[in-house]
C-alpha atoms as a PDB file:
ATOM      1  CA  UNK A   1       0.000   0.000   0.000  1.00  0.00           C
ATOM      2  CA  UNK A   2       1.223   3.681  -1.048  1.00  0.00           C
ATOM      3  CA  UNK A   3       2.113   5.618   2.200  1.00  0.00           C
ATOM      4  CA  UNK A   4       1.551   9.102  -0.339  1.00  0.00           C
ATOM      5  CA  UNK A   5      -0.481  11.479   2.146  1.00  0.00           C
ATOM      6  CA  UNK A   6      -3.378  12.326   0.776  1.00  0.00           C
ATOM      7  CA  UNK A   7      -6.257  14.760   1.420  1.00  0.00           C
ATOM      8  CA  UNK A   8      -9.733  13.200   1.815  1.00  0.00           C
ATOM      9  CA  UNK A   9     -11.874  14.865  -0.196  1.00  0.00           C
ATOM     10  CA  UNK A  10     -15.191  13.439   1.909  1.00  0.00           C
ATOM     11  CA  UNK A  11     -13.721  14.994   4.824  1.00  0.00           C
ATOM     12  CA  UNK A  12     -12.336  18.513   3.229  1.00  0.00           C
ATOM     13  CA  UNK A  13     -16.171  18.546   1.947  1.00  0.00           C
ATOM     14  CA  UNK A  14     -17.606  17.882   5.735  1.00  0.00           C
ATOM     15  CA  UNK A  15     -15.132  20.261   7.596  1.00  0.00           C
ATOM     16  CA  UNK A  16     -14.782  22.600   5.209  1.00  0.00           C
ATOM     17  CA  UNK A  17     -18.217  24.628   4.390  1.00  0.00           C
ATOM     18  CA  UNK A  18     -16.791  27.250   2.234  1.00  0.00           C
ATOM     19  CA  UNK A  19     -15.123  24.625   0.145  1.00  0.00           C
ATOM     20  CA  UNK A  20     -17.920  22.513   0.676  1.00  0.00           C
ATOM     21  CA  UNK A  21     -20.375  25.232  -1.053  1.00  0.00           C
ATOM     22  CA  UNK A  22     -17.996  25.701  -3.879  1.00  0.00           C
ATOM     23  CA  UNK A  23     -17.795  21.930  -4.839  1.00  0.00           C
ATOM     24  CA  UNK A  24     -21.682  21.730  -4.305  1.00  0.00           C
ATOM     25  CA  UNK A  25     -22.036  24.898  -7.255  1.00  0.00           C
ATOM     26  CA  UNK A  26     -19.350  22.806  -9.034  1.00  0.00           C
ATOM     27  CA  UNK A  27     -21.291  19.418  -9.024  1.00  0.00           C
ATOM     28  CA  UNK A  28     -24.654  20.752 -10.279  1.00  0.00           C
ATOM     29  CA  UNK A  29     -22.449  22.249 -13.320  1.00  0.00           C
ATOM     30  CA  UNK A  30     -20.817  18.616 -13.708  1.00  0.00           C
ATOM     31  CA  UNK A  31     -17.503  20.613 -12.814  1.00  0.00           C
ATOM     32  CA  UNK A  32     -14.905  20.316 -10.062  1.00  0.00           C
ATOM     33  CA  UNK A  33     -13.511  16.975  -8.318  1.00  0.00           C
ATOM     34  CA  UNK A  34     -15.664  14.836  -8.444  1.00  0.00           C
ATOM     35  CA  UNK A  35     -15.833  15.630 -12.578  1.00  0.00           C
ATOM     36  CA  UNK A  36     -12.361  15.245 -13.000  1.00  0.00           C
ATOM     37  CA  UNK A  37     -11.879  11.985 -11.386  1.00  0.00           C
ATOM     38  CA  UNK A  38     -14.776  10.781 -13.117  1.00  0.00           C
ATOM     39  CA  UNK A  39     -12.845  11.341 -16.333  1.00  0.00           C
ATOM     40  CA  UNK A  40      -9.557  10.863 -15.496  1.00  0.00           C
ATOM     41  CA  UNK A  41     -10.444   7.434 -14.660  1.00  0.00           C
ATOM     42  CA  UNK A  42     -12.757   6.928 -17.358  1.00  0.00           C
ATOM     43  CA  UNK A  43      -9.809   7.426 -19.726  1.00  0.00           C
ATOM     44  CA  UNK A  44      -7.709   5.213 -17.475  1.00  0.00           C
ATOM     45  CA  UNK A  45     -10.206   2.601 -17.606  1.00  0.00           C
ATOM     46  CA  UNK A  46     -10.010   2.734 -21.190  1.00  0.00           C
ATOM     47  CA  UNK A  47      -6.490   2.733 -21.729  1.00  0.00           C
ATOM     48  CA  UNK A  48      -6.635  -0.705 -19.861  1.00  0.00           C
ATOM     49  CA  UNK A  49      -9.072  -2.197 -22.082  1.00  0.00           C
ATOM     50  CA  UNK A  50     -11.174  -2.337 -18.884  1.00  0.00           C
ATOM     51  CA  UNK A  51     -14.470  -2.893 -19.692  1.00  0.00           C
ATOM     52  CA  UNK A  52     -16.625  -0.606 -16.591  1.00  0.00           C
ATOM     53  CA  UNK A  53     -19.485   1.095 -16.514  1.00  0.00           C
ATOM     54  CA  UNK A  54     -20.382   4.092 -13.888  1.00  0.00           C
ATOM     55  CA  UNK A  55     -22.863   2.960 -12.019  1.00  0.00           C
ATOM     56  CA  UNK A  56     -23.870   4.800  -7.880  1.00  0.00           C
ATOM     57  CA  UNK A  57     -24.857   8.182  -7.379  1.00  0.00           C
ATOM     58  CA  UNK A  58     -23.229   9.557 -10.558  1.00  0.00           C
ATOM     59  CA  UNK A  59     -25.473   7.037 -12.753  1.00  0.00           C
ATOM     60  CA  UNK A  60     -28.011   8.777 -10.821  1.00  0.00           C
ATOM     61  CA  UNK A  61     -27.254  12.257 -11.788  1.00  0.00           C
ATOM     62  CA  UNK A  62     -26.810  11.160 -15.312  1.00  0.00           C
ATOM     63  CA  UNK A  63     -30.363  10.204 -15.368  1.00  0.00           C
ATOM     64  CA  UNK A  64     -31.375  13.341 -13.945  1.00  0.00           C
ATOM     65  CA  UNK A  65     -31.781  12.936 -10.517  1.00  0.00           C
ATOM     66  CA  UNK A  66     -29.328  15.185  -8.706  1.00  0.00           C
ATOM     67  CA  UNK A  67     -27.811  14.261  -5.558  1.00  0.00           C
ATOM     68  CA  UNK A  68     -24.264  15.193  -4.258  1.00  0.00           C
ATOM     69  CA  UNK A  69     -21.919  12.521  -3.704  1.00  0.00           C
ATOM     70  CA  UNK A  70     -18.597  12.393  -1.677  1.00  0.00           C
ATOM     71  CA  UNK A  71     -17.436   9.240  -4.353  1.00  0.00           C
ATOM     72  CA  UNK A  72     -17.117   7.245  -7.817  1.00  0.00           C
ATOM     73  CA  UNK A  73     -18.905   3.453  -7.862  1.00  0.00           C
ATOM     74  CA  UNK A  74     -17.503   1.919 -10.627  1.00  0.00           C
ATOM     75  CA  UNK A  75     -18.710  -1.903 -12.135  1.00  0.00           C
ATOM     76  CA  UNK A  76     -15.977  -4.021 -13.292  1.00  0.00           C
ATOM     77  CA  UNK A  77     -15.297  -7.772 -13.798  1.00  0.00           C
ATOM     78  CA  UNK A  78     -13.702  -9.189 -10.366  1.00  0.00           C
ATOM     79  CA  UNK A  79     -10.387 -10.523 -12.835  1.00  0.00           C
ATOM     80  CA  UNK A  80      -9.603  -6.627 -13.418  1.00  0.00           C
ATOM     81  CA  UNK A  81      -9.609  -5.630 -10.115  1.00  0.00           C
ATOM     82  CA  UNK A  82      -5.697  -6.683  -9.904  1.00  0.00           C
ATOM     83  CA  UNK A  83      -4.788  -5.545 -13.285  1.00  0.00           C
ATOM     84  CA  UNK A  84      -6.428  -2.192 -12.070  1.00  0.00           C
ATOM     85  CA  UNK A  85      -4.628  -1.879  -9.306  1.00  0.00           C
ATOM     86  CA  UNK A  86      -0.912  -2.971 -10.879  1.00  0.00           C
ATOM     87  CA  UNK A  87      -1.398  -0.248 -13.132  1.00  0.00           C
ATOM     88  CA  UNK A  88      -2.559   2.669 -11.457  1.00  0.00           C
ATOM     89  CA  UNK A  89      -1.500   2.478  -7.286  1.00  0.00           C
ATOM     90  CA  UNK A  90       1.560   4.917  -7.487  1.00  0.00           C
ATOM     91  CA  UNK A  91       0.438   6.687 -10.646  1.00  0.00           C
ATOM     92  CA  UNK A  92      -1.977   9.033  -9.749  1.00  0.00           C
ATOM     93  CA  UNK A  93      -3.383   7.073  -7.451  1.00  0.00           C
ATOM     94  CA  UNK A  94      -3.612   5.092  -3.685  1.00  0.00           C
ATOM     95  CA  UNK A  95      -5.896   2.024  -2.417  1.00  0.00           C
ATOM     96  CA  UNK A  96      -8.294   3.453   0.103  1.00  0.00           C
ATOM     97  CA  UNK A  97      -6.811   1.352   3.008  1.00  0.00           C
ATOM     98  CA  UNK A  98      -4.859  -1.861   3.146  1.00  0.00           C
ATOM     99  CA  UNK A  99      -6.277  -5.035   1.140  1.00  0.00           C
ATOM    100  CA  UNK A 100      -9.180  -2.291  -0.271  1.00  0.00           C
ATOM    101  CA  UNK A 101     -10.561  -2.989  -3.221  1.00  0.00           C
ATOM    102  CA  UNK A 102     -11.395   1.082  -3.755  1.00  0.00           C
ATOM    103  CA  UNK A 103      -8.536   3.559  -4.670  1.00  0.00           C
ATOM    104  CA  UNK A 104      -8.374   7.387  -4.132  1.00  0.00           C
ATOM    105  CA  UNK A 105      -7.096   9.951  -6.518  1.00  0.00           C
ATOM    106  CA  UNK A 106      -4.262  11.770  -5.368  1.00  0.00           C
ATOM    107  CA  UNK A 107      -5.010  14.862  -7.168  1.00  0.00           C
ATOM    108  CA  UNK A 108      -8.686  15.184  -6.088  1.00  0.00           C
ATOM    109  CA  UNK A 109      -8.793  13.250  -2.581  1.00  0.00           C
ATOM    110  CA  UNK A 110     -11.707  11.576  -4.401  1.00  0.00           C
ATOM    111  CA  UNK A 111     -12.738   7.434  -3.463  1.00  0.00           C
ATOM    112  CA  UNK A 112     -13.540   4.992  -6.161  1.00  0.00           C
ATOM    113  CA  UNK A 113     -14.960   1.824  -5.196  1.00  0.00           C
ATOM    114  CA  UNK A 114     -15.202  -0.996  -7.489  1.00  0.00           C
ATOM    115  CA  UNK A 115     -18.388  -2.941  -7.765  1.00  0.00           C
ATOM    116  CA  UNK A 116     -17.773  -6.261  -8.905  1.00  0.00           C
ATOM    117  CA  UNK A 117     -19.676  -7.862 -11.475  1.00  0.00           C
ATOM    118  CA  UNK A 118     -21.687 -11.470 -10.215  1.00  0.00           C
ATOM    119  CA  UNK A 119     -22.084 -10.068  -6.536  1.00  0.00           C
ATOM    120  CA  UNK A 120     -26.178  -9.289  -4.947  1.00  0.00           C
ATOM    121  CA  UNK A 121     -27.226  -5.956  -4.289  1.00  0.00           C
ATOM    122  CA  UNK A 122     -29.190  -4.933  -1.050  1.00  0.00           C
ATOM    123  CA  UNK A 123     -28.404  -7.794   1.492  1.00  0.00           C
ATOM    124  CA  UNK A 124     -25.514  -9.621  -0.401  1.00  0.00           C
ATOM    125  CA  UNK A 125     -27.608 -12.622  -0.235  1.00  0.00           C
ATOM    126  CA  UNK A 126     -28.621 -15.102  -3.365  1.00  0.00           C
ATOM    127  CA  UNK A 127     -31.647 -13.514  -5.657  1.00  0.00           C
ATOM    128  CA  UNK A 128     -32.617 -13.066  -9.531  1.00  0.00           C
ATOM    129  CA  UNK A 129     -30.493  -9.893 -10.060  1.00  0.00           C
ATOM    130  CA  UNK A 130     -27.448  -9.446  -9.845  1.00  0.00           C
ATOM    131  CA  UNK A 131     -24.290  -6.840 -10.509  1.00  0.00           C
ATOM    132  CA  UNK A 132     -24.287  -7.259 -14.127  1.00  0.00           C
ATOM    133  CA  UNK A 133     -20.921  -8.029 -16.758  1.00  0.00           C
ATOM    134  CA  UNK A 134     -20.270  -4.788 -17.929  1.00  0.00           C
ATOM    135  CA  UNK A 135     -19.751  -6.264 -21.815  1.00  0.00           C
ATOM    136  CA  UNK A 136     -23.006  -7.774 -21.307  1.00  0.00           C
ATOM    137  CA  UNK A 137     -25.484  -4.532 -20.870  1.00  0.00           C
ATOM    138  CA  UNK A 138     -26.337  -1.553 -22.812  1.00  0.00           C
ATOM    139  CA  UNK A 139     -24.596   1.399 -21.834  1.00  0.00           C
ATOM    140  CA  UNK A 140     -24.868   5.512 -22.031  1.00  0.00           C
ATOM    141  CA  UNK A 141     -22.727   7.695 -22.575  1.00  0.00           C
ATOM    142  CA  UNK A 142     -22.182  11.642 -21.561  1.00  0.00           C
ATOM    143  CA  UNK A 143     -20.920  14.208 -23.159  1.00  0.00           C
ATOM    144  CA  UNK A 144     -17.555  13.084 -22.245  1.00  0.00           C
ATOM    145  CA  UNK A 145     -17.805   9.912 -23.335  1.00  0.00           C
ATOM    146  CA  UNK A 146     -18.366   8.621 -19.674  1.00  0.00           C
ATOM    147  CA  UNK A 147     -19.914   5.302 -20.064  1.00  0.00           C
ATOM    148  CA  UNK A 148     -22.714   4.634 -17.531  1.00  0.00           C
ATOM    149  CA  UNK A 149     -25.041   1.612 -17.141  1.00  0.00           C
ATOM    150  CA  UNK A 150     -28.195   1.231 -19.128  1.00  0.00           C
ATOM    151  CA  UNK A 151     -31.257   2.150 -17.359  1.00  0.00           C
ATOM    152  CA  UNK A 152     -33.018  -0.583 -17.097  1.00  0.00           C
ATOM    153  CA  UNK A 153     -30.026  -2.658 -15.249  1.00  0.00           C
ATOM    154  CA  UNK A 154     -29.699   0.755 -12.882  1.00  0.00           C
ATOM    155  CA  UNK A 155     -33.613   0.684 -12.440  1.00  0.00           C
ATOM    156  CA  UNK A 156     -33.780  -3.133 -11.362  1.00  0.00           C
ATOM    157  CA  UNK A 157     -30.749  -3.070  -9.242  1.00  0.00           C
ATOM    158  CA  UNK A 158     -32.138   0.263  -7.585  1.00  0.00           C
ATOM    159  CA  UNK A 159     -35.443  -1.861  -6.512  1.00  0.00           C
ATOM    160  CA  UNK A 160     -33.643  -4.980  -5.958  1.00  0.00           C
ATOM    161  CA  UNK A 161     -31.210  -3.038  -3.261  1.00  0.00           C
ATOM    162  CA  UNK A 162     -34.238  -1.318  -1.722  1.00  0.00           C
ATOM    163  CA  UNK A 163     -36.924  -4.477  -1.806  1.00  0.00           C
ATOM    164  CA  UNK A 164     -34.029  -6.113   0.498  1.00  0.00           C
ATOM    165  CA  UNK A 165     -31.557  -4.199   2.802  1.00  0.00           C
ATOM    166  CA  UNK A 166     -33.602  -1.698   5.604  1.00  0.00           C
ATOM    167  CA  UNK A 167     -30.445   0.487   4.949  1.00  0.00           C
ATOM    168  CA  UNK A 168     -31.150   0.869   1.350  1.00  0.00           C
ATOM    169  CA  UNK A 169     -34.436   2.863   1.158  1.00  0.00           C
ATOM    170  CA  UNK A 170     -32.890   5.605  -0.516  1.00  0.00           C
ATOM    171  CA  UNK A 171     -32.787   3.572  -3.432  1.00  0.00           C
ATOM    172  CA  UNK A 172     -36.246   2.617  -3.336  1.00  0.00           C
ATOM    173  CA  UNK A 173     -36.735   6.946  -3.199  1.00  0.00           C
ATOM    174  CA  UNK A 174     -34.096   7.224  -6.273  1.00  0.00           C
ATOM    175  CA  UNK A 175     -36.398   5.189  -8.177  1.00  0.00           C
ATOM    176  CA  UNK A 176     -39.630   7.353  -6.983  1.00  0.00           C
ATOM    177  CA  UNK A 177     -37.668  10.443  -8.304  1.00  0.00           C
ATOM    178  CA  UNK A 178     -36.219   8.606 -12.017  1.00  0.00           C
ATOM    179  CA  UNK A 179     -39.880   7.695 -12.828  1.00  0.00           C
ATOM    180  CA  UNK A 180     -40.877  11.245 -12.205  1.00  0.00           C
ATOM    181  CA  UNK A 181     -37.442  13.138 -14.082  1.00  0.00           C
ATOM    182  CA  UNK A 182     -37.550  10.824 -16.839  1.00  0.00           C
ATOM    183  CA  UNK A 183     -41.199  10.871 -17.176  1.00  0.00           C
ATOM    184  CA  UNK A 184     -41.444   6.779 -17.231  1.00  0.00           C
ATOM    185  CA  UNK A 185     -44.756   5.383 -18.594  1.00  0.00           C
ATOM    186  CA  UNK A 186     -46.135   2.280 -15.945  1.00  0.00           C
ATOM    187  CA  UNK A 187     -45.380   0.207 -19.076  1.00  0.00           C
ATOM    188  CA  UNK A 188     -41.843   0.558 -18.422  1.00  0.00           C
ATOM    189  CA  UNK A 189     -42.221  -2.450 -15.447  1.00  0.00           C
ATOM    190  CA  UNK A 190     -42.571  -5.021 -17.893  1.00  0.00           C
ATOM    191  CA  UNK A 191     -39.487  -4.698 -19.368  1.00  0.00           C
ATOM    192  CA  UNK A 192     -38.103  -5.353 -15.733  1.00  0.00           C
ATOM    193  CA  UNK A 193     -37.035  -8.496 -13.888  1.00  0.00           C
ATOM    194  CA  UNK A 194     -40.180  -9.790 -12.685  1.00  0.00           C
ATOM    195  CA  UNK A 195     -38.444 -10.133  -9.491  1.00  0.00           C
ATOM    196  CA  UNK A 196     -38.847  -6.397  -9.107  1.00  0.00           C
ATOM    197  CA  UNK A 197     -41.870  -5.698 -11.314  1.00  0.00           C
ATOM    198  CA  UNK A 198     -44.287  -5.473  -8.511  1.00  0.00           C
ATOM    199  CA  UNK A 199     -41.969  -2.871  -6.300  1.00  0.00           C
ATOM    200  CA  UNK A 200     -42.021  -0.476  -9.477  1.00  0.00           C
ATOM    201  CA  UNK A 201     -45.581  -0.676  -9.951  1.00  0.00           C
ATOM    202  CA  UNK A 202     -45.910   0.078  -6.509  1.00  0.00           C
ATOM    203  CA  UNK A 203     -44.063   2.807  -6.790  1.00  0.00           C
ATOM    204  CA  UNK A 204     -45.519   4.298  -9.946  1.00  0.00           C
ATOM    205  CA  UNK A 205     -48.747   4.225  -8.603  1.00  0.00           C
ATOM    206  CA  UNK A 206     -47.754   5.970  -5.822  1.00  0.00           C
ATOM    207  CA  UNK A 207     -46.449   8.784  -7.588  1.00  0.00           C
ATOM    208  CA  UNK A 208     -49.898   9.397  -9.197  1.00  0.00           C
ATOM    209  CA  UNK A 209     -51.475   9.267  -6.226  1.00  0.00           C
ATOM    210  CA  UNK A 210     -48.925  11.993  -4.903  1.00  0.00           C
ATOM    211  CA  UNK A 211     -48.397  14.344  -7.663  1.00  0.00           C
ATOM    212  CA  UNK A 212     -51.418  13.431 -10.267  1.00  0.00           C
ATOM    213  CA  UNK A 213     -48.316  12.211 -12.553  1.00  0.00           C
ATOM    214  CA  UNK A 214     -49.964  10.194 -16.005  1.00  0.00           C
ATOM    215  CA  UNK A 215     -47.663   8.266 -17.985  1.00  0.00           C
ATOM    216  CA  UNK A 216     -49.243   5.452 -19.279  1.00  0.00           C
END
């Protein structure tokens, strides 16, 4: 593990209000640190022939739902997580603490964690969706050329996170707020995994109910 001191930037942003302000102003203009690591190791990624998608918060305020985050979630297949590593820990980069899987940006002081492909959502625990193989998904991509995952994968690992971890409702409110900024018709639940079909209509209908939202 690098012993290269670096600044936190989760903790500059909690300790530091006028900084914290100014990345906040930054964010919502897709500026500033958390922007620059996100394409900085984009184009690392891609150098590697990694194949990743952006997947977390940032997915999230791809899709329109904006929400400040403190880090970069990133899916990958588990056999690049070492060829990550040997390439970029000590070039421009440090693992976030012994044996992590997640490295920090030295520049930035901003974490990326690595979600590996094949592992649960929500609880960790055996169900019908799982992380998917980035080569295996449709993707997006921003006007960088950030690639992010599709939005039906995001969608049904959203619900499947929520339906099954009490410390994941958040995602179960990300998905209240997508159907309303992306203006999803109810139709949209079929093309789901029918695992989380019924949470979606749930949700959807409780929009309507809420704001008189119509998208059939």
């Amino acid at each position: 593990m690098s012993k290269i001191k670096v600044q936190m930037f989760e903790k500059i942003a909690k300790e530091n209000y006028k900084q914290s302000f100014v990345e906040v102003d930054l964010f919502m203009k897709k500026e500033g640190n958390l922007y620059e690591t996100l394409k900085k190791i984009s184009k690392n990624l891609e150098c590697l022939n990694i194949p990743f998608v952006i997947c977390g918060a940032m997915a999230l305020n791809y899709y329109g739902r904006m929400r400040m985050t403190i880090d970069i979630d990133i899916l990958i297949k588990g056999d690049d997580l070492r060829k990550i590593h040997e390439n970029l820990i000590g070039r421009g980069y440090v693992q976030q603490f012994e044996n992590s899987k997640g490295i920090r940006d030295t520049e930035t002081g901003v974490k990326i964690d690595f979600v590996i492909a094949g592992q649960y959502p929500g609880d960790k625990k055996e169900k019908p969706i799982v992380f998917p193989d980035p080569n295996e998904i449709k993707i997006e991509k921003d006007d960088f050329g950030v690639k992010y995952i599709g939005l039906r994968e995001f969608i049904e690992l959203k619900l499947a996170s929520g339906m099954t971890s009490v410390t994941r409702g958040k995602d179960l409110s990300d998905v209240f707020e997508l159907i309303k900024e992306l203006n999803l018709p109810r139709k949209f639940g079929f093309q789901l995994n029918v695992y989380v079909q019924d949470q979606f209509f749930k949700l959807w209908d409780s929009q309507e109910e809420e704001t008189g939202f119509n998208s059939m």
